[in-house]
Protein backbone atom coordinates (compact mmCIF):
# COMPACT_ATOMS: atom_id res chain seq x y z
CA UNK A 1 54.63 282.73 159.37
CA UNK A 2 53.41 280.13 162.16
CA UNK A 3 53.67 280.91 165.93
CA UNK A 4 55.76 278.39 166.82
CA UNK A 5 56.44 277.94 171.13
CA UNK A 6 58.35 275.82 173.18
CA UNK A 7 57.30 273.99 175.92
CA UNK A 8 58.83 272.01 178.56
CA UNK A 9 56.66 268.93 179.96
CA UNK A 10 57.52 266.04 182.19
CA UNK A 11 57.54 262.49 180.80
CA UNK A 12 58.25 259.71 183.42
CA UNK A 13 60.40 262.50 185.79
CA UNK A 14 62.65 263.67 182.61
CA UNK A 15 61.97 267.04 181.17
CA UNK A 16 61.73 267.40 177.90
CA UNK A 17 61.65 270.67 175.51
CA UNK A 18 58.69 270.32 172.47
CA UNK A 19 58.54 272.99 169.87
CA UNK A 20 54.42 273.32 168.28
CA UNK A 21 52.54 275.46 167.37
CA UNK A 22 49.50 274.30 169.41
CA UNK A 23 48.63 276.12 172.40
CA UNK A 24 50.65 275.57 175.80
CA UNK A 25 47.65 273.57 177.35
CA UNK A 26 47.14 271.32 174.40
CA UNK A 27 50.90 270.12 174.53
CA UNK A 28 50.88 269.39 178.05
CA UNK A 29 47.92 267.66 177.70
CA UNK A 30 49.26 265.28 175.38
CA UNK A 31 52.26 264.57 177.72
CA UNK A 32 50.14 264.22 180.67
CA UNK A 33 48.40 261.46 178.76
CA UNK A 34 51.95 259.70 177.29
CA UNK A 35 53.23 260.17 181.05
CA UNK A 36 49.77 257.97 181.98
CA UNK A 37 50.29 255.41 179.33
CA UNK A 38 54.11 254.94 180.04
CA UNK A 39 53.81 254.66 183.90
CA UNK A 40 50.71 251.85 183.52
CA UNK A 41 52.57 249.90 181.44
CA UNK A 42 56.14 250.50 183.79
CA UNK A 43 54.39 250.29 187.01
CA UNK A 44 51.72 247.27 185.79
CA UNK A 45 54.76 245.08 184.80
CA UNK A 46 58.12 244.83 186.73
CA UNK A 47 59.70 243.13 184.28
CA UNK A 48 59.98 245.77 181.92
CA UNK A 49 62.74 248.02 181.64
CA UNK A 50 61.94 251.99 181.42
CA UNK A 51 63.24 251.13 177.07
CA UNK A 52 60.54 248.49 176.84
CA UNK A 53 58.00 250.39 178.51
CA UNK A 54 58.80 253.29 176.59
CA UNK A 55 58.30 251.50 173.31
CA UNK A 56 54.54 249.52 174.57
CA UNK A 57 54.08 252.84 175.05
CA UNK A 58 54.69 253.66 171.55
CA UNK A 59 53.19 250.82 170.09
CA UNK A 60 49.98 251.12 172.21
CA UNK A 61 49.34 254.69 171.10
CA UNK A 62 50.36 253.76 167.76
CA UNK A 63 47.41 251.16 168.33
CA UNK A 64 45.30 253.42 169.46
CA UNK A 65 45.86 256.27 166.96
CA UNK A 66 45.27 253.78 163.91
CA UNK A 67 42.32 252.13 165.83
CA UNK A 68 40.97 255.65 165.96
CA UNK A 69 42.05 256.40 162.58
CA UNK A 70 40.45 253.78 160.73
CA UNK A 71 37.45 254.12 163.28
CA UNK A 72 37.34 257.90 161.83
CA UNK A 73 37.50 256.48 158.15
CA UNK A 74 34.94 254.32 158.47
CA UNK A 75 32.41 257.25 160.24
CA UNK A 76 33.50 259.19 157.49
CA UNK A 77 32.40 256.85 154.60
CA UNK A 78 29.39 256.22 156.90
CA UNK A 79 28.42 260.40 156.66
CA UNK A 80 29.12 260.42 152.59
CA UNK A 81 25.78 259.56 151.41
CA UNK A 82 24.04 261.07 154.36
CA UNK A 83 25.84 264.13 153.70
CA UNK A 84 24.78 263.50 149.75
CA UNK A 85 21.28 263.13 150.77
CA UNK A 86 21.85 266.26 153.32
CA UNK A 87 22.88 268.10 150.10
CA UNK A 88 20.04 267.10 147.87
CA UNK A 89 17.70 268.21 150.44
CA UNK A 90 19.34 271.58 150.95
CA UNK A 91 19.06 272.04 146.78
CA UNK A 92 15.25 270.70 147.35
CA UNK A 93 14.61 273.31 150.13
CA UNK A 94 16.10 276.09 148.28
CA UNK A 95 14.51 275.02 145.12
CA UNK A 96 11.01 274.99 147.10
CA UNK A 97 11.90 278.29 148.88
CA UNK A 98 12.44 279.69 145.42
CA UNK A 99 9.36 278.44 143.74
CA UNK A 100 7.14 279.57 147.43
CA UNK A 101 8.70 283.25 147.01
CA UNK A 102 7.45 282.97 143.00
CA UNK A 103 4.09 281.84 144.59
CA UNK A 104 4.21 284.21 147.14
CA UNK A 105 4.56 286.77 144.48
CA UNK A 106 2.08 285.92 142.31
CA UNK A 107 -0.48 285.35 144.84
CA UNK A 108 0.62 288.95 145.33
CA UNK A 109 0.25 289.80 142.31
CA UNK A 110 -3.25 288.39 141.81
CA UNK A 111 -4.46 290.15 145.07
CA UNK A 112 -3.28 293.45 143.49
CA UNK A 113 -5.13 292.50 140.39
CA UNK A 114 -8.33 291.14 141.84
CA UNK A 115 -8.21 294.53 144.28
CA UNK A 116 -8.34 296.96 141.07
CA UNK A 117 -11.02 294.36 139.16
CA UNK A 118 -13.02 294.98 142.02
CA UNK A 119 -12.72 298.78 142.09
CA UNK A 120 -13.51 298.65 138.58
CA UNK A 121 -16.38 296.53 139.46
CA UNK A 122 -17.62 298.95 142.10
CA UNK A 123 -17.31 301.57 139.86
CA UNK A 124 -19.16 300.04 136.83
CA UNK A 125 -21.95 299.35 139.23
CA UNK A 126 -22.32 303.26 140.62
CA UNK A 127 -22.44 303.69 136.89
CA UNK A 128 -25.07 300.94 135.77
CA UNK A 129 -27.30 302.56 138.91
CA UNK A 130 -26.71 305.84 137.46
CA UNK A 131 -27.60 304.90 134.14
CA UNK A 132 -30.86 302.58 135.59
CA UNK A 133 -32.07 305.55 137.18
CA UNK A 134 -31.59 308.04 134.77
CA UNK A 135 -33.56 305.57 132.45
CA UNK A 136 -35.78 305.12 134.73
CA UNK A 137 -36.20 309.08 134.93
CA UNK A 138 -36.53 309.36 131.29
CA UNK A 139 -38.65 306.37 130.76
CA UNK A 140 -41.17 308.57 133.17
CA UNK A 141 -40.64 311.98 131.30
CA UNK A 142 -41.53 309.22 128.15
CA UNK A 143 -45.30 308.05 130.02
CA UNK A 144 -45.73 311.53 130.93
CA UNK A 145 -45.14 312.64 127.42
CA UNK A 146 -47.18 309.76 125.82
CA UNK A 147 -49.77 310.45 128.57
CA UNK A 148 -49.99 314.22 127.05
CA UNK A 149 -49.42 313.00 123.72
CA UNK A 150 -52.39 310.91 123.93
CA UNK A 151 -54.49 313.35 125.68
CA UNK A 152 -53.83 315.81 122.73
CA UNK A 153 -54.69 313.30 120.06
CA UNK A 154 -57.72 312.69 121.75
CA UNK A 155 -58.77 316.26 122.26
CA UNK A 156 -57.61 316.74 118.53
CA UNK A 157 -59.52 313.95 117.46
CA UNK A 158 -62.42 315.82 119.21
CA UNK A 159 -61.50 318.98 118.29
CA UNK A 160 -61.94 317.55 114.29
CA UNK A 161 -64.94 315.67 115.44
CA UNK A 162 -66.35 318.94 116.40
CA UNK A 163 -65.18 320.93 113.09
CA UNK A 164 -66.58 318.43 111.02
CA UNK A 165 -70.05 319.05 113.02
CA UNK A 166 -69.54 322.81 112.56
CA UNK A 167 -68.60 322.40 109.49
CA UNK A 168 -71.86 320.16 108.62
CA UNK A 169 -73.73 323.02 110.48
CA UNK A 170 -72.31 325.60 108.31
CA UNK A 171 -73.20 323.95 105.04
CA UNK A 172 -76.54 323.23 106.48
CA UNK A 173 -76.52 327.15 107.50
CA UNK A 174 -75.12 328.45 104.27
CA UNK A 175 -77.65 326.00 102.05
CA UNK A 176 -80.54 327.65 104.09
CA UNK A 177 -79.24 330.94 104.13
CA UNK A 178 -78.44 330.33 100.25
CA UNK A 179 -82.59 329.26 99.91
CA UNK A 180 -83.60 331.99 101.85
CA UNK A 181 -81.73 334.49 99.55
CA UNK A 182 -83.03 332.38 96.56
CA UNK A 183 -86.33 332.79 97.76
CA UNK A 184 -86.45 336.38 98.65
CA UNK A 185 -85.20 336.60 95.18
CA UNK A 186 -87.96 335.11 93.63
């Protein structure tokens, strides 16, 4: 339930008692400010009775509080499509935000990516220098081989060159050997 309080203000010297539930200060406030009105209007015009003061009173505020009424109607009407376009731009930001976090988190997840291509990279290249000089170590154990490989053909080749000759000298040996036996024989 509401707090409801009474209060006792002064209006034009009479007391009066007003139930609210405002707050003490606000409702003597708004008496202070009826008291103000009604003694203008009472005190700016001698004519008037305290009754027809007390109703210009009434009418005046009643003036006032539709002046400031349709005043407030009109501001309000004036905010709508501000407040629309405030709206539209709030979706927009938080539209943007979301797609800048999406970006944020690919570009994330690219770095990541890009990081392990690059490791891989690194590491294919300690291999590819591995492998180029372990080719490069065979392709020497290969000149060194075909350097002895070619020395042995060519001492082979000179080692036949050399039977051939021996064996020339041989047959020339043997055939004179053979006519010197044929001749002793005869």
């Amino acid at each position: 339930m509401t707090n409801r309080r009474k209060v006792t203000v002064k209006i034009n010297n009479n007391e009066y008692t007003v139930v609210g539930e405002e707050s003490e200060e606000y409702i003597k406030s708004i008496a202070e400010f009826v008291d103000k009105q009604f003694k203008e209007i009472y005190e700016g015009n001698g004519k008037l009775t305290k009754f027809m003061s007390a109703i210009l009173t009434a009418f005046n505020i009643a003036d006032k509080y539709y002046r400031t009424h349709k005043e407030l109607s009109e501001l309000k009407e004036e905010v709508v499509e501000p407040l629309k376009e405030l709206e539209y731009i709030k979706k927009e930001l938080e539209l943007k935000e979301k797609q800048l976090e999406e970006a944020q988190t690919q570009r994330d997840n690219y770095k990541e990516k890009l990081f392990e291509v690059k490791k891989e990279l690194e590491i294919n290249r300690k291999k590819v220098k591995q492998q180029e000089q372990a080719l490069n170590l065979k392709e020497n154990e290969l000149q060194k081989s075909q350097k002895i490989i070619n020395e042995l053909q060519n001492k082979l080749f000179e080692n036949q060159l050399e039977l051939v000759q021996t064996k020339k000298e041989l047959n020339e040996f043997v055939k004179t050997i053979d006519k010197e036996k044929i001749s002793e024989l005869e």
